[in-house]
Protein backbone atom coordinates (compact mmCIF):
# COMPACT_ATOMS: atom_id res chain seq x y z
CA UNK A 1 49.01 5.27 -82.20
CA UNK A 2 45.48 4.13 -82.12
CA UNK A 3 43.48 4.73 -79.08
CA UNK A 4 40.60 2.40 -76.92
CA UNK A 5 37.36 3.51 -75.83
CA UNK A 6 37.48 2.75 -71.75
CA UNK A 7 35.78 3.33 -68.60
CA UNK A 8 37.52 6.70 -67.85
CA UNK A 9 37.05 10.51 -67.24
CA UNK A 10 36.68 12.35 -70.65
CA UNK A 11 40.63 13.73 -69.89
CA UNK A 12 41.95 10.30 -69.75
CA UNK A 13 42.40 8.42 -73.24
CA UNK A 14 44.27 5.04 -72.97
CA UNK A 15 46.60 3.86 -76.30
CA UNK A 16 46.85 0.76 -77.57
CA UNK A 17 50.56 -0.19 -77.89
CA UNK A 18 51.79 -1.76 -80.56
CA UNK A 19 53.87 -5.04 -80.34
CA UNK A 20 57.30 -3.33 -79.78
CA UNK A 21 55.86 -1.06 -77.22
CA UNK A 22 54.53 -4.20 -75.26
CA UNK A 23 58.04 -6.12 -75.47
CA UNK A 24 59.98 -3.31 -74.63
CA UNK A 25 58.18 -2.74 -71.68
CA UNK A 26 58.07 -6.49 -70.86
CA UNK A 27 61.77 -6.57 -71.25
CA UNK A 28 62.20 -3.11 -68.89
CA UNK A 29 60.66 -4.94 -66.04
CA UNK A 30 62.34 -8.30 -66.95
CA UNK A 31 66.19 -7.86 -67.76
CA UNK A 32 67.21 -5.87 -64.61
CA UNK A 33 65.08 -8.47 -62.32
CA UNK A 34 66.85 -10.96 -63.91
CA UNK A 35 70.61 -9.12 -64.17
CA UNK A 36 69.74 -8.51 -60.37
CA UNK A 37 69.07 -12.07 -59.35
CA UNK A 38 71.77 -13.79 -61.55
CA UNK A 39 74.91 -11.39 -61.83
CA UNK A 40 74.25 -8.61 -58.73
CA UNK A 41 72.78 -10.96 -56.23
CA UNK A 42 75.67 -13.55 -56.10
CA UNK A 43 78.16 -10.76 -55.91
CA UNK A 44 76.11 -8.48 -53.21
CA UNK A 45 76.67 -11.49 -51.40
CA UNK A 46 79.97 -11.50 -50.01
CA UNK A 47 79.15 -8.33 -48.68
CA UNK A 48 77.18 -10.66 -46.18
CA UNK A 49 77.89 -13.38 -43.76
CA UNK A 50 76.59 -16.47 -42.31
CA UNK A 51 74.26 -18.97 -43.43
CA UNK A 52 71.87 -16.04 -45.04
CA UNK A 53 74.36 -14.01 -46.89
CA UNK A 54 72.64 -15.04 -50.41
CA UNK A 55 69.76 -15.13 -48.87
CA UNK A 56 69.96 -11.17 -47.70
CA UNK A 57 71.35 -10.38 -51.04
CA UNK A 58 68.15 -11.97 -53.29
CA UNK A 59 66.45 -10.38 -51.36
CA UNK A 60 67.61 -6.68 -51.54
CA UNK A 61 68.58 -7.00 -55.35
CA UNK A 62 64.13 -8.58 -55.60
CA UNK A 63 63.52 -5.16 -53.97
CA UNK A 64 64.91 -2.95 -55.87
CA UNK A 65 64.21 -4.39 -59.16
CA UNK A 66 60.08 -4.27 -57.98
CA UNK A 67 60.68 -0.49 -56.73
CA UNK A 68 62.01 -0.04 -60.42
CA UNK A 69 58.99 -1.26 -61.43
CA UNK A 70 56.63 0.55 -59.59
CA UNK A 71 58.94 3.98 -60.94
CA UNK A 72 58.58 2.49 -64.68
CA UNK A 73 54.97 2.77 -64.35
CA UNK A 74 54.72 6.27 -62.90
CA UNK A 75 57.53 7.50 -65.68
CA UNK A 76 55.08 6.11 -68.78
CA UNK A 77 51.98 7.23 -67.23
CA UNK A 78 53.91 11.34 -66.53
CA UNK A 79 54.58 10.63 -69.96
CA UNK A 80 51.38 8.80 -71.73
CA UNK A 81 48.82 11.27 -69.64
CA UNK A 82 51.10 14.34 -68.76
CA UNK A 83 50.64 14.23 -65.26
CA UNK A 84 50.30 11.43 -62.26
CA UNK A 85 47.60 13.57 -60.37
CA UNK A 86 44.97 10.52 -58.96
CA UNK A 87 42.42 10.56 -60.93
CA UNK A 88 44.17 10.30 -64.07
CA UNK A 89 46.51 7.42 -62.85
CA UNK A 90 43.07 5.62 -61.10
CA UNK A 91 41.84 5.89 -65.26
CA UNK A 92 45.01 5.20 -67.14
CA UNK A 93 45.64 1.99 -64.23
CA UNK A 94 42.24 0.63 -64.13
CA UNK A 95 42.42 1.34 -60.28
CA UNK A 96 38.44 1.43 -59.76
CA UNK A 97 36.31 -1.45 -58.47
CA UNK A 98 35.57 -4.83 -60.44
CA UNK A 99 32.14 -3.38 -63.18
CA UNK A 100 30.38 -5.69 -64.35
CA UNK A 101 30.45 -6.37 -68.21
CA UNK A 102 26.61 -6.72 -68.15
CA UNK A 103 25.22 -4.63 -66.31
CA UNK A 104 27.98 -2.11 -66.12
CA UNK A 105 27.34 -1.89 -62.18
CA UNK A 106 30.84 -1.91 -59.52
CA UNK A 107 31.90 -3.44 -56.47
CA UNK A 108 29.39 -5.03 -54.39
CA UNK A 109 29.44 -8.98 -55.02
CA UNK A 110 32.04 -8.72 -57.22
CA UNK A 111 34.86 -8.40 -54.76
CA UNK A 112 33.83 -12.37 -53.91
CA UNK A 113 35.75 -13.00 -57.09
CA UNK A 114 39.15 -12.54 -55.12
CA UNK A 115 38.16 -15.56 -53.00
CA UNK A 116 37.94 -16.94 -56.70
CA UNK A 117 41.23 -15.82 -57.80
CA UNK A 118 42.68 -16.89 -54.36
CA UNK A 119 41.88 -20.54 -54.63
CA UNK A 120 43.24 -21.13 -58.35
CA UNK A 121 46.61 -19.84 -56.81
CA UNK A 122 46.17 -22.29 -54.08
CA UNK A 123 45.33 -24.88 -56.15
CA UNK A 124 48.55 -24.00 -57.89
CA UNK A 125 50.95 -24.97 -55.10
CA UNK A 126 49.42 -28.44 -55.68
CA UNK A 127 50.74 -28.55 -59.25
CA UNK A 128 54.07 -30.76 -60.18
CA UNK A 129 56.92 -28.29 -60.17
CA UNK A 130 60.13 -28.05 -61.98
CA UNK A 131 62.55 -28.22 -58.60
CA UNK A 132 63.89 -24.88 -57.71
CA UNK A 133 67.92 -24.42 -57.17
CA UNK A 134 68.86 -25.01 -53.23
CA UNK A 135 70.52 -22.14 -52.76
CA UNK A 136 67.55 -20.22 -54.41
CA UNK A 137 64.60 -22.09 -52.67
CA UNK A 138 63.27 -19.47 -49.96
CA UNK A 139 60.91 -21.48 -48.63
CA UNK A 140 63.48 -24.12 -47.54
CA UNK A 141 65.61 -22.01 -46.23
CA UNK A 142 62.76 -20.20 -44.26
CA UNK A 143 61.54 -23.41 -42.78
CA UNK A 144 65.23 -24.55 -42.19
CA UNK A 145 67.09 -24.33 -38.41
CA UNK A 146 69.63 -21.89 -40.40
CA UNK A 147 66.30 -19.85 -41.45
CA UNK A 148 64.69 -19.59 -38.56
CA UNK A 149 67.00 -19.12 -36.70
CA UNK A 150 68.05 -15.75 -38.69
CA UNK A 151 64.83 -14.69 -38.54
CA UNK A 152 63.86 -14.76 -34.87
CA UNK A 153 63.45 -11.49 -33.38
CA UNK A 154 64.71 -9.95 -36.71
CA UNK A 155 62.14 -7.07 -36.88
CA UNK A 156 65.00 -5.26 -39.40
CA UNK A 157 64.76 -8.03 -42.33
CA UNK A 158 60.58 -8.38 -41.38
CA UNK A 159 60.29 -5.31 -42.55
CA UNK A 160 62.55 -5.38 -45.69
CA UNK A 161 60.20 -8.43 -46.08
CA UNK A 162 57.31 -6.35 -45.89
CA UNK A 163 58.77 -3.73 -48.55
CA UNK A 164 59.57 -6.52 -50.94
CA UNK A 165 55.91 -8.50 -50.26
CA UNK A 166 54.19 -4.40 -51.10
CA UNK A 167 55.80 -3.51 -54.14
CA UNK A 168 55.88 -7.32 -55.48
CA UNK A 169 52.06 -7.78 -55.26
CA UNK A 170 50.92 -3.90 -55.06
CA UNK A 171 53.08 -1.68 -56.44
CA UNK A 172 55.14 -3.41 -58.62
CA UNK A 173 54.54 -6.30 -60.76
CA UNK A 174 50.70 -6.36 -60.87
CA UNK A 175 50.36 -2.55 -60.80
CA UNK A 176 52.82 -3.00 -64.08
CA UNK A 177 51.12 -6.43 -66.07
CA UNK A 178 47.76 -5.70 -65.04
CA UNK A 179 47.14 -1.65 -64.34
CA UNK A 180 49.31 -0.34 -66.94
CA UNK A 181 50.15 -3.08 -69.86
CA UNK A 182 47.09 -5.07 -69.92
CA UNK A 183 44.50 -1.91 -70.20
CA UNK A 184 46.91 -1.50 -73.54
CA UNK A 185 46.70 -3.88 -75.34
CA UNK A 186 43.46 -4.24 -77.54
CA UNK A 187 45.75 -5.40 -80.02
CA UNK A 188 45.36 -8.64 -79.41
CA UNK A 189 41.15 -8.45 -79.31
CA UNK A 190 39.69 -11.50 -76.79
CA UNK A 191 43.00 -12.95 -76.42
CA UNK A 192 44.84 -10.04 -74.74
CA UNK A 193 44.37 -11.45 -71.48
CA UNK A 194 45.85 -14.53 -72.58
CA UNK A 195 48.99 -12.76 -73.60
CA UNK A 196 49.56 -10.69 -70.74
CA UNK A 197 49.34 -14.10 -68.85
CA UNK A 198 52.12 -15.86 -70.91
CA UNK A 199 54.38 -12.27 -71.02
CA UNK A 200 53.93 -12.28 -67.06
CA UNK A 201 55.07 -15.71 -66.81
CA UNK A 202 57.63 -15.80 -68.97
CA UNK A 203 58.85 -12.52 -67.20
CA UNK A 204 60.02 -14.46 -64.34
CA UNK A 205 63.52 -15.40 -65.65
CA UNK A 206 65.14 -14.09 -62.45
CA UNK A 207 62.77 -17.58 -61.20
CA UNK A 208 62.34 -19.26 -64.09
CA UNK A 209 61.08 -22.60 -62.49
CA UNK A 210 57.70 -21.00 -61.43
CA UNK A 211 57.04 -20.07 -65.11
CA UNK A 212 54.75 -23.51 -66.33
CA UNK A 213 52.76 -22.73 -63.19
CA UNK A 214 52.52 -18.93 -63.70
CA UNK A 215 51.09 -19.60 -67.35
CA UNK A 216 48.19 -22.10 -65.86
CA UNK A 217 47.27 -20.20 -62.91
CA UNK A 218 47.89 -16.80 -62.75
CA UNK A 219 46.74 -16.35 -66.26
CA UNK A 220 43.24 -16.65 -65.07
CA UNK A 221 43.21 -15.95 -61.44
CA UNK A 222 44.83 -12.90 -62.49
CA UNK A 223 44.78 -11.71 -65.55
CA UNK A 224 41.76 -13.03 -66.90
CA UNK A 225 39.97 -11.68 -64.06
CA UNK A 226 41.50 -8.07 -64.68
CA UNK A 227 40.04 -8.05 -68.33
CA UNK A 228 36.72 -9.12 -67.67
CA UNK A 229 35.59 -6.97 -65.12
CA UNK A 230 38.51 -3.80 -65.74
CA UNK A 231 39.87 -3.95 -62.62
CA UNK A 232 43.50 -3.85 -62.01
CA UNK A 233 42.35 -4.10 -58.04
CA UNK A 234 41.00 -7.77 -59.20
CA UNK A 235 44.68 -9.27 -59.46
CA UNK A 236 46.46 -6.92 -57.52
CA UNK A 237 44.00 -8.12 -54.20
CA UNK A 238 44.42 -11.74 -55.65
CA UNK A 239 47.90 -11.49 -55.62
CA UNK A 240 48.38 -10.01 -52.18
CA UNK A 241 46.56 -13.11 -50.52
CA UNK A 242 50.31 -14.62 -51.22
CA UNK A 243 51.19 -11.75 -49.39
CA UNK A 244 49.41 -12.15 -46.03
CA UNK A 245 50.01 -15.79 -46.06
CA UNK A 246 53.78 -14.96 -46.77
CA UNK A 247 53.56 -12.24 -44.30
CA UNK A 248 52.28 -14.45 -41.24
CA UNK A 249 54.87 -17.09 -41.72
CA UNK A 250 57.59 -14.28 -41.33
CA UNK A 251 56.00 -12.79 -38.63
CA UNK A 252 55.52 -16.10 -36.56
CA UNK A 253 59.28 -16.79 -37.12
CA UNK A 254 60.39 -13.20 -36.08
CA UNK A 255 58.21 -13.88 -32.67
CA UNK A 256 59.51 -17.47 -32.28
């Protein structure tokens, strides 16, 4: 295993994975979030009732497989760096501000670039979409009388919400694609980026309908943003804009 020069203490050296080592851990985060949302989902849901039963379930089976996540990275960093104290993972997760490529300088102006980031995945909603199953679309069951109705003054599934919305965008699948594979893989020279795009996108087979838009989108809002200026805080903050958008909807419906 060959290793890359990086922006990190002298104690922290960061591999470059090979192929295999980038699929298998494409495939760790992928199969169970897609085993959860296809095969445990549909059967956690007769443990439910009403008009949200499948609903509650997605939901709950999403969580856990992005808490999985989060405890896949922390097992191959323990592993890759022999210890998780902070900052070791903040070097082996490209957790430190947005540096410059020329002039090597951090933070500052750079953090405008998540207003950057944040309008490419706006301008994604305005892309044609391949239609989503009914009884799969959260958003029209959220804006239905069923939905609503379920979630006013529902402060116990708001803040399941809130888990799933935390380790989705912070500690789970960008902390994964962009703090621990994309830092690792050097492999693919100028292009890496690209690839950790496409693997991200194409990871979403427990949803695979947002997968055309993923590639166009969140490739660069995300993860070509990440590479440039070695910041996994770049996508994970551009990611998370979702988030408080997501998380205002739910909160006006719980006070409805």
């Amino acid at each position: 295993m060959t290793t890359l020069t990086t922006a990190a203490p002298a104690s922290v050296s960061i591999p470059t994975w090979s192929t295999r080592q980038i699929l298998a851990l494409w495939a760790a985060a992928a199969l169970p979030m897609a085993a959860l949302a296809w095969v445990v989902a549909p059967a956690l849901a007769h443990a439910f009732s009403g008009d949200a039963a499948f609903v509650q379930a997605l939901i709950l089976c999403l969580t856990a497989g992005l808490i999985w996540q989060f405890a896949l990275v922390l097992i191959v960093v323990r592993r890759e760096q022999g210890t998780l104290r902070w900052p070791v993972v903040k070097a082996a997760l490209w957790l430190s501000p947005p540096t410059s490529p020329r002039t090597g300088k951090q933070g500052g102006r750079l953090w405008w670039l998540i207003l950057v980031g944040a309008l490419l995945l706006a301008l994604e909603e305005m892309l044609p979409s391949i239609p989503s199953p009914v009884s799969r679309d959260q958003a029209a069951f959220f804006g239905s009388s069923q939905g609503q109705a379920w979630m006013s003054g529902n402060w116990t599934w708001l803040a399941i919400l809130i888990v799933l919305f935390v380790f989705n965008t912070v500690l789970g699948e960008e902390l994964l694609f962009r703090g621990l594979m994309l830092p690792r893989m050097a492999r693919f020279g100028r292009a890496d980026w690209v690839v950790n795009g496409v693997l991200f996108a194409c990871y979403h087979l427990h949803e695979p309908w947002v997968i055309p838009q993923t590639i166009l989108v969140d490739t660069f809002a995300e993860a070509g943003l990440s590479r440039r200026y070695r910041s996994a805080l770049i996508g994970i903050a551009v990611h998370s804009t979702q988030t408080v958008f997501f998380l205002i909807i739910g909160l006006t419906l719980v006070l409805k």
